[in-house]
N, C-alpha and C. Protein backbone atom coordinates (compact mmCIF):
# COMPACT_ATOMS: atom_id res chain seq x y z
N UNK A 1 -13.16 -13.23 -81.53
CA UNK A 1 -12.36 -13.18 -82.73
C UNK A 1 -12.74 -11.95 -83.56
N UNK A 2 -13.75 -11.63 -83.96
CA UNK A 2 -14.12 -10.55 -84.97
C UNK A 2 -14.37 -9.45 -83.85
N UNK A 3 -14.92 -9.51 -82.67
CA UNK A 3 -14.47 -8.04 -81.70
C UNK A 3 -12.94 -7.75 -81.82
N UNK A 4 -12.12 -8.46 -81.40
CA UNK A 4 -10.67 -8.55 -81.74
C UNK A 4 -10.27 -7.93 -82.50
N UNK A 5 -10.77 -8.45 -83.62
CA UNK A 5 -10.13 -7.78 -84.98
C UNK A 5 -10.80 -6.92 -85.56
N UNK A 6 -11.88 -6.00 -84.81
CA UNK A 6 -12.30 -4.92 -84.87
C UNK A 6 -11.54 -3.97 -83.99
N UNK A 7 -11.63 -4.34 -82.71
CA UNK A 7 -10.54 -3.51 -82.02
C UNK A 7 -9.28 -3.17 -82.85
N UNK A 8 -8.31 -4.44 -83.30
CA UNK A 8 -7.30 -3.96 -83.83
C UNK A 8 -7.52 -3.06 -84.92
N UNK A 9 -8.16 -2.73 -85.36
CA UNK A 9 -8.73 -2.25 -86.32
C UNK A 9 -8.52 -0.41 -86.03
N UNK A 10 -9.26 -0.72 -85.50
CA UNK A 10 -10.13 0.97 -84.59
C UNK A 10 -9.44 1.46 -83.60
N UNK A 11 -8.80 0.61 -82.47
CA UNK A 11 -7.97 1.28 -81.22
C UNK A 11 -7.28 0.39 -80.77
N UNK A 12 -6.06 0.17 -80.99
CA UNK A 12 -5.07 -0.29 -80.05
C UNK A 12 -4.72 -0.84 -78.99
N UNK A 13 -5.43 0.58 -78.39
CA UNK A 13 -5.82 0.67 -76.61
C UNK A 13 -6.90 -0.41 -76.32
N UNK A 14 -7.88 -0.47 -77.09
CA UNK A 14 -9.06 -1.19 -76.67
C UNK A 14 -8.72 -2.76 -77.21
N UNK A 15 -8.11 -2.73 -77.74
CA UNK A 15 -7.64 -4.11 -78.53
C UNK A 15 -6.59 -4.70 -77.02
N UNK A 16 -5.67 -4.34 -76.95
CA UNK A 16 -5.19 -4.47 -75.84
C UNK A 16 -5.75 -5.24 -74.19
N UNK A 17 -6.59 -3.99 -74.00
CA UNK A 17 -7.07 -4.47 -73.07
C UNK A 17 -8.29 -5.69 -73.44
N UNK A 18 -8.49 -5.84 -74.34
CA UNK A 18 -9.44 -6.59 -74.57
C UNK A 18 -9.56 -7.88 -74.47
N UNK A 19 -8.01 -8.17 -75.11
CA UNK A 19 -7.14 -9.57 -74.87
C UNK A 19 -6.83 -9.78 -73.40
N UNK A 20 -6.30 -8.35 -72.32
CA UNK A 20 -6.66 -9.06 -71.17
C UNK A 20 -7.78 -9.45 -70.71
N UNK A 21 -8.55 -8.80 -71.10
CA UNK A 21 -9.89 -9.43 -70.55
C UNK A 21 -9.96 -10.81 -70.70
N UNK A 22 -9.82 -11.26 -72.12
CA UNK A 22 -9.67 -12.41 -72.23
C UNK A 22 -8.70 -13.47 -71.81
N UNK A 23 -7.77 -13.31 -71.64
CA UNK A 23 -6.70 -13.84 -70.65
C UNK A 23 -7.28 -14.26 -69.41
N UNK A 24 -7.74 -13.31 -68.55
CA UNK A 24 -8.24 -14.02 -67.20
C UNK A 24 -9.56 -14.48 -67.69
N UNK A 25 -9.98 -14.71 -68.62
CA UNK A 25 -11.56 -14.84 -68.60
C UNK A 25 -11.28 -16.55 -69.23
N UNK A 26 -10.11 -16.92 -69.99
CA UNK A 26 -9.78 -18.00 -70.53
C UNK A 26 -9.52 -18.94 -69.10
N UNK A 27 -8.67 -18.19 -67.97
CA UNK A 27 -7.73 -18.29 -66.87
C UNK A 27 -9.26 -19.08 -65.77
N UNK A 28 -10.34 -18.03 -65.80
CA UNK A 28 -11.61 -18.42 -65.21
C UNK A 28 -11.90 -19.70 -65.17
N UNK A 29 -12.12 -19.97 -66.70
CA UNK A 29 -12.68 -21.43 -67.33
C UNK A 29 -11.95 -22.28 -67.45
N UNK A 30 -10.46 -22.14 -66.62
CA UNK A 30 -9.52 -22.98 -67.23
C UNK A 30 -9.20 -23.57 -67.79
N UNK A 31 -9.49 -22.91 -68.80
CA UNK A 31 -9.25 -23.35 -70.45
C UNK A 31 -9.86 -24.57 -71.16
N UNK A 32 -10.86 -24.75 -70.23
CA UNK A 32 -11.71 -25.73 -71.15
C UNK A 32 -12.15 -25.27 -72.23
N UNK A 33 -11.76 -26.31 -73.13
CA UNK A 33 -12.79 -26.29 -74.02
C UNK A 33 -14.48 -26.04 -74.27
N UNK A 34 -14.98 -27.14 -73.29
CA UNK A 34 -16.19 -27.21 -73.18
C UNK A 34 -16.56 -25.95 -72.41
N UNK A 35 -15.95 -25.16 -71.43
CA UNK A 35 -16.98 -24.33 -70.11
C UNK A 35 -16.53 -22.82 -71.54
N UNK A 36 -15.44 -23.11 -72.14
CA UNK A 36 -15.43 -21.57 -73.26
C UNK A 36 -16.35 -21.92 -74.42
N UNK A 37 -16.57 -22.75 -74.82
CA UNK A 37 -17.84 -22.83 -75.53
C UNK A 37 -18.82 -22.46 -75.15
N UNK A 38 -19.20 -22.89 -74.17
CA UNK A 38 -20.55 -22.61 -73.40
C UNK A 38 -20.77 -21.02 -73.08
N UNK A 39 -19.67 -20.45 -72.37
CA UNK A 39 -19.60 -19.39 -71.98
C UNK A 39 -19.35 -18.17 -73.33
N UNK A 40 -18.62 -18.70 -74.23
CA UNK A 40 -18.36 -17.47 -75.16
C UNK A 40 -18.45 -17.71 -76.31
N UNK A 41 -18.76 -18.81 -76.54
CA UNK A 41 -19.08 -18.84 -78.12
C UNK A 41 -20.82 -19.68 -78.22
N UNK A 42 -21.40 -19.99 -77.43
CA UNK A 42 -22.59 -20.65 -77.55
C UNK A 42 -24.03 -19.25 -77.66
N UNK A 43 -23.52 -18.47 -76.28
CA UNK A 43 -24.18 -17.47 -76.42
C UNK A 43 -24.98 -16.36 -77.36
N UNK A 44 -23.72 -16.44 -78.97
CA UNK A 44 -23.52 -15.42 -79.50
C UNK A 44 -24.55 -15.81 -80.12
N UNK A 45 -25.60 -15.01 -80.55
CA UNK A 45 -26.60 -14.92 -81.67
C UNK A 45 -26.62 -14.57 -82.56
N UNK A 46 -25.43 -13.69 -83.02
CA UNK A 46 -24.68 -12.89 -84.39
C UNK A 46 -23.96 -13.63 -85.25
N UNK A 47 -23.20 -14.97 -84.82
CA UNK A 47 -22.89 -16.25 -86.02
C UNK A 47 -23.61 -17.29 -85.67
N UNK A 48 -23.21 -17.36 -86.83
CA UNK A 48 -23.88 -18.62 -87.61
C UNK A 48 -23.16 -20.24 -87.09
N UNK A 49 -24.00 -21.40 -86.95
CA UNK A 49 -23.56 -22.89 -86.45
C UNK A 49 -22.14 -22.89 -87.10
N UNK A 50 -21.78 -23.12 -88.49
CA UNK A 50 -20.27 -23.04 -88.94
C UNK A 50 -19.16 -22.54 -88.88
N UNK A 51 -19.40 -20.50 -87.84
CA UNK A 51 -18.69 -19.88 -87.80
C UNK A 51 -18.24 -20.32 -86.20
N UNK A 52 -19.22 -21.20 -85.35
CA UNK A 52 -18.84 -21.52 -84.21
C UNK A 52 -17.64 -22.37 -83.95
N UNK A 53 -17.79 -22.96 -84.82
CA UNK A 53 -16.02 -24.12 -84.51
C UNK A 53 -14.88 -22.63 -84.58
N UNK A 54 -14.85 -21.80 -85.38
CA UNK A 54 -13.76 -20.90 -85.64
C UNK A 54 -13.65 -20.16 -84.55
N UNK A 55 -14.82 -19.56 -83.92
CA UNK A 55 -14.39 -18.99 -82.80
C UNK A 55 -14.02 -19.51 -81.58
N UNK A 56 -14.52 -20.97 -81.43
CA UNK A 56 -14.04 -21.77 -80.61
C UNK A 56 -12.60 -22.00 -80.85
N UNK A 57 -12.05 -22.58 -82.49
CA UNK A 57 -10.90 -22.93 -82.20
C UNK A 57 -9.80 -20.98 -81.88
N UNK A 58 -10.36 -20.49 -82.31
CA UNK A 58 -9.66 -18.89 -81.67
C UNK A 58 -9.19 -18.82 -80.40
N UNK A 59 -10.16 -19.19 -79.59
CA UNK A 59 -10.36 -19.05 -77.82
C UNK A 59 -9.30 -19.76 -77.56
N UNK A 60 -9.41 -21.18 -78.14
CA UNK A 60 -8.25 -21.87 -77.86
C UNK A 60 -7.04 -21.74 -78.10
N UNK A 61 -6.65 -21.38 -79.17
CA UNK A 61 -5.41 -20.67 -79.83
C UNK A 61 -4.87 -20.23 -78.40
N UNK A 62 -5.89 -18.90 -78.18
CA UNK A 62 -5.39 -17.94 -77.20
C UNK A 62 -5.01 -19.01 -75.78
N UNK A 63 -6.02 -19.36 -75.62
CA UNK A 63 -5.68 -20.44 -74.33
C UNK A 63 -4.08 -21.11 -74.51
N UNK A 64 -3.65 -21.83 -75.73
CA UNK A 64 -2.83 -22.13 -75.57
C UNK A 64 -1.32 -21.49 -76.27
N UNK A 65 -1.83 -20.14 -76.38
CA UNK A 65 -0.36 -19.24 -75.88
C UNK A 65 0.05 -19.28 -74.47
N UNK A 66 -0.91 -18.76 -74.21
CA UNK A 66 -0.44 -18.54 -72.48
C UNK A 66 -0.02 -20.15 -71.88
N UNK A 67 -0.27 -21.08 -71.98
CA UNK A 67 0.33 -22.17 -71.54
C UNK A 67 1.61 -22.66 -72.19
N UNK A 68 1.61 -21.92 -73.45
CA UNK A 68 3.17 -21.95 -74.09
C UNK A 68 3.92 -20.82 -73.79
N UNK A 69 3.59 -20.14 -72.91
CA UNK A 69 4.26 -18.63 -72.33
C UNK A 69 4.25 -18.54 -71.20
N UNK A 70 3.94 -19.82 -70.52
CA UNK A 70 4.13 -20.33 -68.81
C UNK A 70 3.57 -19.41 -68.05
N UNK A 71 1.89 -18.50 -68.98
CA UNK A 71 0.98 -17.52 -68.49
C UNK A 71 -0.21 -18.06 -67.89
N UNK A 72 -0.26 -19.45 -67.58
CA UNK A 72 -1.84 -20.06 -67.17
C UNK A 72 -1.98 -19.52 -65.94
N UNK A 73 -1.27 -18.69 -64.89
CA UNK A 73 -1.78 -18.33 -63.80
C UNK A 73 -1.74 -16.94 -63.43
N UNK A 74 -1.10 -16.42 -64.19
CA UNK A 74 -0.82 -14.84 -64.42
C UNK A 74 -0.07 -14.51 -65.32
N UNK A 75 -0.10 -12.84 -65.86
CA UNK A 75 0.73 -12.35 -66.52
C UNK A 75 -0.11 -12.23 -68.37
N UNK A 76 0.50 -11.41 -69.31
CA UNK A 76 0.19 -11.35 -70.34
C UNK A 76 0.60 -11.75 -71.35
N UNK A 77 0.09 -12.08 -72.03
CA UNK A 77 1.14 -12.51 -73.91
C UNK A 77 1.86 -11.68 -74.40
N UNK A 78 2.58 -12.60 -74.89
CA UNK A 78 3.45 -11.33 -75.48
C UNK A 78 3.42 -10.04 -76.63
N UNK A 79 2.55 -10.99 -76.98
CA UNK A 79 2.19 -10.38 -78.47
C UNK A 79 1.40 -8.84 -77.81
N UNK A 80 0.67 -8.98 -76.72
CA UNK A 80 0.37 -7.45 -75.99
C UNK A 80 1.40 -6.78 -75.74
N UNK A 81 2.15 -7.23 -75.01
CA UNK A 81 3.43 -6.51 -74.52
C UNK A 81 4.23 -5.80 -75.37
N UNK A 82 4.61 -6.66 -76.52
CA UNK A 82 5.25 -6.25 -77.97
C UNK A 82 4.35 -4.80 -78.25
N UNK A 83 3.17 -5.02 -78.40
CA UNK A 83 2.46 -3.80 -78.80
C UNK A 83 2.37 -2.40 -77.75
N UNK A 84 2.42 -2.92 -76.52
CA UNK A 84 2.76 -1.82 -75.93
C UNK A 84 3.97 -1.18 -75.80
N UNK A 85 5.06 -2.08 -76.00
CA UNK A 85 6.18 -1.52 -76.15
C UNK A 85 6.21 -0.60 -77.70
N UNK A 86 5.65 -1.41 -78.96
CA UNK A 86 5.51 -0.29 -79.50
C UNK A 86 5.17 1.36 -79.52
N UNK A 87 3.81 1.18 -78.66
CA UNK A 87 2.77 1.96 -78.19
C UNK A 87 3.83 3.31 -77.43
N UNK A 88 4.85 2.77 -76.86
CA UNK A 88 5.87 3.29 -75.53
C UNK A 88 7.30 4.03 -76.60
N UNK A 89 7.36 3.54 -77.58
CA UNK A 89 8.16 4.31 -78.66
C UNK A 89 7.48 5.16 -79.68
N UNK A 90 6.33 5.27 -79.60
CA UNK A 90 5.72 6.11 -80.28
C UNK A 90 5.52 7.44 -79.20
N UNK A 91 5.04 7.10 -77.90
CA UNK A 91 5.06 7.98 -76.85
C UNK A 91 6.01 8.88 -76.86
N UNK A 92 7.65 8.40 -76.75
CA UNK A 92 8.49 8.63 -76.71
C UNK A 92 9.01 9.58 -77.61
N UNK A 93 8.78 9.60 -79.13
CA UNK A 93 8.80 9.95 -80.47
C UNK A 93 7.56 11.42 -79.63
N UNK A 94 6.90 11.25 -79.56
CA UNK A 94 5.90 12.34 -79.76
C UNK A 94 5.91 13.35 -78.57
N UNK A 95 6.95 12.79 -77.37
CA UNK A 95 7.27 13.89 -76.19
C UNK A 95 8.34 14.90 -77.33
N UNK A 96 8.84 14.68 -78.26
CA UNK A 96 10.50 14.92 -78.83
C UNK A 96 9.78 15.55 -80.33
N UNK A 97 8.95 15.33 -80.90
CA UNK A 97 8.56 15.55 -82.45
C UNK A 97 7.96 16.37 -82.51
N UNK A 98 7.52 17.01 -83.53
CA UNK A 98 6.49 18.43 -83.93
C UNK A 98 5.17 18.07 -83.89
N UNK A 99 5.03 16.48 -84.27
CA UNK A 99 3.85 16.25 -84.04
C UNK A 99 2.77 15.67 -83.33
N UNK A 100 3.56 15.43 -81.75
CA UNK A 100 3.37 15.03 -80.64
C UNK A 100 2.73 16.69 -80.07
N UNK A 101 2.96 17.49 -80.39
CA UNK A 101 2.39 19.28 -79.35
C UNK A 101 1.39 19.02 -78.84
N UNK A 102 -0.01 18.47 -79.19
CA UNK A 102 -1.02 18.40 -78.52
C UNK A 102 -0.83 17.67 -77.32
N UNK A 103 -0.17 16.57 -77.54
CA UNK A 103 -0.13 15.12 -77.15
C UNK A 103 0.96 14.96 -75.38
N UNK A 104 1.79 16.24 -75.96
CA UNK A 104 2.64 16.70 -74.75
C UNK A 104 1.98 17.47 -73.53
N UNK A 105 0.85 18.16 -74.69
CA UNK A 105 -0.12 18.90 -73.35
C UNK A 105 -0.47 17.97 -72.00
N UNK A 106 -1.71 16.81 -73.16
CA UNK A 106 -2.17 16.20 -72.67
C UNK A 106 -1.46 14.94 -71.11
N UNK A 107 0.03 14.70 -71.96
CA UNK A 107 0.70 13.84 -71.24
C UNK A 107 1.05 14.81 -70.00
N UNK A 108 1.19 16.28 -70.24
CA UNK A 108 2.17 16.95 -68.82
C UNK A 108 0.83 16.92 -67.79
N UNK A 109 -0.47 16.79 -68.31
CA UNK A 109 -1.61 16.77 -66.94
C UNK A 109 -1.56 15.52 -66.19
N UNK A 110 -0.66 14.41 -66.53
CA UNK A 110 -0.71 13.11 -65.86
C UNK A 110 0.80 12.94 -65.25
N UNK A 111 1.33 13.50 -65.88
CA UNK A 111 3.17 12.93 -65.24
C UNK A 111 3.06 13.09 -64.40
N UNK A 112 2.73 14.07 -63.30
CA UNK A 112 3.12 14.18 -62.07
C UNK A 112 2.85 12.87 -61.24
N UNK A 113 1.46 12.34 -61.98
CA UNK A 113 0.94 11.26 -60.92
C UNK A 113 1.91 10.29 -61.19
N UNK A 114 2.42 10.14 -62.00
CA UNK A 114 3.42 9.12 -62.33
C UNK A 114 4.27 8.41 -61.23
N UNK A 115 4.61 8.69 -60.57
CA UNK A 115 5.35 7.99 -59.16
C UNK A 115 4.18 7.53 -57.74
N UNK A 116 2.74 8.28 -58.22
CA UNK A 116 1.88 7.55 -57.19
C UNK A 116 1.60 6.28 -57.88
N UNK A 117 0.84 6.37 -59.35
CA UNK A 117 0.57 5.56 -60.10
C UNK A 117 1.45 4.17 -59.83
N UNK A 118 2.94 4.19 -60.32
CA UNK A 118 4.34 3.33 -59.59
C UNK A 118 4.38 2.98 -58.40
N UNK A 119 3.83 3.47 -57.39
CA UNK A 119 3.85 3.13 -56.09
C UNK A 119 2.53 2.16 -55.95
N UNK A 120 2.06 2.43 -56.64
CA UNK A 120 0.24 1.26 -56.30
C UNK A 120 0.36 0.31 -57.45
N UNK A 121 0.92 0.25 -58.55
CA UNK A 121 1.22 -0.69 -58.96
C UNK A 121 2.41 -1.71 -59.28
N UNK A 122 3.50 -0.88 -58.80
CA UNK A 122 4.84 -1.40 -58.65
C UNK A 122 5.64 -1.92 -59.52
N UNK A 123 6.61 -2.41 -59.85
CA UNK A 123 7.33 -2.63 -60.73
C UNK A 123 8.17 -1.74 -61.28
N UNK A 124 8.98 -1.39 -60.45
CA UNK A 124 9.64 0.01 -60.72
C UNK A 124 10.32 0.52 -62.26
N UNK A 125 10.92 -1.30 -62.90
CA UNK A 125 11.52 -0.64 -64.06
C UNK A 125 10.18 -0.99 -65.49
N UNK A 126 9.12 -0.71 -64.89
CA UNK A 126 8.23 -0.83 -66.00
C UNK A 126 8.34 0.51 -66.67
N UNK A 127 7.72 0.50 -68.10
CA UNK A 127 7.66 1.68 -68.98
C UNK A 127 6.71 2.36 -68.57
N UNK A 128 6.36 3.98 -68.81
CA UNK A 128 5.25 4.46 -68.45
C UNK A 128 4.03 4.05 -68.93
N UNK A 129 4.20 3.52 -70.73
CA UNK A 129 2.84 2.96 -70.71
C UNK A 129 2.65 1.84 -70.45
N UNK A 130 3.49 1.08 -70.53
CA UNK A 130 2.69 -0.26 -69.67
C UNK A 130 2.32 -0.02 -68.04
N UNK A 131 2.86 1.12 -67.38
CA UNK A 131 2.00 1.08 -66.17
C UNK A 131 0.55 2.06 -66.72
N UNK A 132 0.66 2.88 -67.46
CA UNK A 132 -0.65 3.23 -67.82
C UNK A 132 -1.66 2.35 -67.73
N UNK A 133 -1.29 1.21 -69.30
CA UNK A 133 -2.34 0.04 -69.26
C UNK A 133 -2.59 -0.83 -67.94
N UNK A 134 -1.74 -0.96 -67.10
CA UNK A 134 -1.67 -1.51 -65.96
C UNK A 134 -3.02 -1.15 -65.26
N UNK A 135 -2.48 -0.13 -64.77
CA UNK A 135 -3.41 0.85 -63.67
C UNK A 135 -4.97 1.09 -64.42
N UNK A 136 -5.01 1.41 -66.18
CA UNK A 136 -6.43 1.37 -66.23
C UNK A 136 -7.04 0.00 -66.39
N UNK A 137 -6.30 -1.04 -66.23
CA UNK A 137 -7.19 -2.24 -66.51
C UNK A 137 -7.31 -2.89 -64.78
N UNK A 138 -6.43 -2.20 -63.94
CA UNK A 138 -6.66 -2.55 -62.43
C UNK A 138 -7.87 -2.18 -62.14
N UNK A 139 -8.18 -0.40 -62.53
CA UNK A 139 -9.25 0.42 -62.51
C UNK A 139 -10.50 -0.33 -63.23
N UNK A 140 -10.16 -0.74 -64.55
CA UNK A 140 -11.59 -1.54 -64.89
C UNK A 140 -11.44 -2.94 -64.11
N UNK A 141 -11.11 -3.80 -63.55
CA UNK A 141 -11.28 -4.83 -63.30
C UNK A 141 -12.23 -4.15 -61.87
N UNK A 142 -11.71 -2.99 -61.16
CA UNK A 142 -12.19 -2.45 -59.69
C UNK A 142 -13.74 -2.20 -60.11
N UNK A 143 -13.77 -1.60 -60.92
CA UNK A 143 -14.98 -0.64 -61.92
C UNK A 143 -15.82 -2.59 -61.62
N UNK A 144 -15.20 -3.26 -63.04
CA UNK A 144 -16.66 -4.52 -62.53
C UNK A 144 -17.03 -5.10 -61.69
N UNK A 145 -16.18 -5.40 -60.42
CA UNK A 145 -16.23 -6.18 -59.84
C UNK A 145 -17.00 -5.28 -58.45
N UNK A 146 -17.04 -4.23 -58.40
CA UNK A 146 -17.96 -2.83 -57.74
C UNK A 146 -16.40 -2.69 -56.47
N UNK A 147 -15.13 -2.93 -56.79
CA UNK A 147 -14.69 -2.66 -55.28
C UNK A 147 -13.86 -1.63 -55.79
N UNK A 148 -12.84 -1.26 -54.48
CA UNK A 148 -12.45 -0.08 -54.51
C UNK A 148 -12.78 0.97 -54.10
N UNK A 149 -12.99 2.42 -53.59
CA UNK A 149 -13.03 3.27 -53.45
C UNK A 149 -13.41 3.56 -54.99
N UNK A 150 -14.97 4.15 -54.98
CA UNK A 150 -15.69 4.85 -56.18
C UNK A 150 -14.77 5.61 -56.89
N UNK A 151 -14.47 6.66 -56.24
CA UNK A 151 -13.64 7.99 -56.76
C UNK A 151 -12.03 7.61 -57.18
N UNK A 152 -11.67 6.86 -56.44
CA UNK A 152 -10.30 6.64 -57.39
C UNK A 152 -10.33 5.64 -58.10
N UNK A 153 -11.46 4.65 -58.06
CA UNK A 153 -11.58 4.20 -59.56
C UNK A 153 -11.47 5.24 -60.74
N UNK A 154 -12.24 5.88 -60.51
CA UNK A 154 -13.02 6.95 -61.70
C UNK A 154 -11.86 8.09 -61.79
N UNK A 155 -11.17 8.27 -60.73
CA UNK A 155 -10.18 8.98 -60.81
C UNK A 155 -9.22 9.00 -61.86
N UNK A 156 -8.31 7.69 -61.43
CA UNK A 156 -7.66 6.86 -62.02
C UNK A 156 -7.83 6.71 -63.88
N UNK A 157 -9.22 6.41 -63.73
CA UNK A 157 -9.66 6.07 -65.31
C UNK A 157 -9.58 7.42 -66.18
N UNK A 158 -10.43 8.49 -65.62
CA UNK A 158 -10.26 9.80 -66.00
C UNK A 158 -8.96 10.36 -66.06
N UNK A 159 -8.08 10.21 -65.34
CA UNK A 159 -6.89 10.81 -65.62
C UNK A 159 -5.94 9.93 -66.39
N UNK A 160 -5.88 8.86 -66.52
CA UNK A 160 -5.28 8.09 -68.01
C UNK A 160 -5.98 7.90 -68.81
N UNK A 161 -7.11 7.69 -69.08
CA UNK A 161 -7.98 7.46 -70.19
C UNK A 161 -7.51 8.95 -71.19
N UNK A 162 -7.07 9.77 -71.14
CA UNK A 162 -7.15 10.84 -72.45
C UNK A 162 -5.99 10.70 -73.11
N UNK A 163 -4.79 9.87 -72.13
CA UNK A 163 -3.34 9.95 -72.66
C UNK A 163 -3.58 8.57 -73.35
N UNK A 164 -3.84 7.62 -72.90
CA UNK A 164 -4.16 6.46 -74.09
C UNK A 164 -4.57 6.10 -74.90
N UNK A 165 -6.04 7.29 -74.76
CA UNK A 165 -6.60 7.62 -75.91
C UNK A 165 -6.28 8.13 -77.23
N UNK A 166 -5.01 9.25 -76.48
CA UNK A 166 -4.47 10.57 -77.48
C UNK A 166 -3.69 9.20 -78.27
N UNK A 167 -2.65 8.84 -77.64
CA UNK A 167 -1.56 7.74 -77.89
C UNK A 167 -2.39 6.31 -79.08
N UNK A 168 -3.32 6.00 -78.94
CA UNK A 168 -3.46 4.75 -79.78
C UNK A 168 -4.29 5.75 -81.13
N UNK A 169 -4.78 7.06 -80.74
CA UNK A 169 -5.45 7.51 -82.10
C UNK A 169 -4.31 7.77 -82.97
N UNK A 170 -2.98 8.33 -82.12
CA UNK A 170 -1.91 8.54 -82.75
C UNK A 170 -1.02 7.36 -83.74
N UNK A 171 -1.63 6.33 -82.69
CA UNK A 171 -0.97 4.99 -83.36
C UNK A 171 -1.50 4.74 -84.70
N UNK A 172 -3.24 4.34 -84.26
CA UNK A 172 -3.72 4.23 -85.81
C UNK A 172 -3.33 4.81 -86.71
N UNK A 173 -2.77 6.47 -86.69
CA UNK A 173 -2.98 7.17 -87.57
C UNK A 173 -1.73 6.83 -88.19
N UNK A 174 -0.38 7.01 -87.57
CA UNK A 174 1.11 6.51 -88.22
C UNK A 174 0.77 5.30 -89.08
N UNK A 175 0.00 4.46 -88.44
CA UNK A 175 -0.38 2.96 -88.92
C UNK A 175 -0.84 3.32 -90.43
N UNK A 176 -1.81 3.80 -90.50
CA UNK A 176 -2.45 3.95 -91.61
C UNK A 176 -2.09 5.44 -92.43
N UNK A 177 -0.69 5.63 -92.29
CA UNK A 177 0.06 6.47 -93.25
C UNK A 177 -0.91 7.89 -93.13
N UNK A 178 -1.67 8.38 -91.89
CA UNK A 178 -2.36 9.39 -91.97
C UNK A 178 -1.81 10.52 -91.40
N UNK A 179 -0.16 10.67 -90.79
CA UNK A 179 0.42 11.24 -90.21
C UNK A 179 2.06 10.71 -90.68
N UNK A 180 2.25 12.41 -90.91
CA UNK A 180 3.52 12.46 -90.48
C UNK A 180 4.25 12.83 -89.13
N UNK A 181 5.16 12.28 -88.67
CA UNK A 181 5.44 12.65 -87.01
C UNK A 181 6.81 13.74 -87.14
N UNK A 182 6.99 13.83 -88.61
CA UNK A 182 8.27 14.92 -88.05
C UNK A 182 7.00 16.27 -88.66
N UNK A 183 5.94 16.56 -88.81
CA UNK A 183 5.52 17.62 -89.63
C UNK A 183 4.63 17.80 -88.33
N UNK A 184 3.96 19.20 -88.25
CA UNK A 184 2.89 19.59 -87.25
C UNK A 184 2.17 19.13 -87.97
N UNK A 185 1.05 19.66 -87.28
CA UNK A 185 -0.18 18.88 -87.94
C UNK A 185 -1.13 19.74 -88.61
């Protein structure tokens, strides 16, 4: 809960993926109550006995979106999706605006991969950034779990990690009125 809402806070991107993490990690424990206590809220040594019911009832919350979004066996909430689709009109805005120039650099070193990227993760009429987030959270799930081919893990991560990066600093910043997008910068 308070990583959460630090992420949302600070990065987008990391907020994002963060909730998937939690998604399959809810998906793990199948949504017990008792094995997500144990596992994610018993552990913590940073709150306090009273703040534990809250993060427990949080976990659950989340647990039971996805069973009200017919997500208990795959797939994401919506409330991510929504945000990446945001995330995907801001993209969009900043290939086209004065104050996207850096941001166009950065994006023309990855387009090309764009149709391998589509081909390994599929879904042809997905947006580019939701296959972004796609592919780097395939890449981190490869990254923990040690499989994969080393190098196109790292590949993979390195070559989207700067455009998602560029993209959610961009977000915060519209967010928090620190940018104008029709002005350079």
């Amino acid at each position: 809960m308070d990583i959460a809402q630090a992420k949302r806070r600070e990065n987008i991107a990391e907020y994002i993926l963060y909730l998937w993490q939690l998604e399959d990690l809810l998906r793990a424990l199948q949504f017990s109550p008792e094995a997500v206590y144990s596992q994610l809220v018993a552990p913590r040594t940073d709150i306090g006995e009273e703040r534990r019911h809250l993060f427990l009832v949080w976990y659950m919350e989340l647990a039971n979106l996805l069973r009200q979004e017919g997500k208990e066996e795959k797939g994401h909430l919506e409330h991510t999706l929504h945000l990446i689709a945001d995330l995907h009109d801001l993209h969009l805005r900043l290939l086209k605006l004065p104050a996207g120039e850096h941001y166009r650099r950065t994006w023309a070193r990855l387009e090309g991969e764009l149709p391998r990227l589509r081909g390994i993760v599929g879904n042809p009429g997905m947006s580019d950034t939701e296959l972004l987030f796609r592919a780097l959270y395939a890449a981190m799930l490869y990254r923990i779990r040690g499989e994969g081919g080393r190098s196109a893990v790292t590949d993979t991560i390195e070559l989207i990690s700067p455009v998602v990066a560029e993209l959610a600093d961009m977000y915060g910043r519209v967010e928090r009125g620190e940018i104008d997008l029709f002005k350079n910068e």
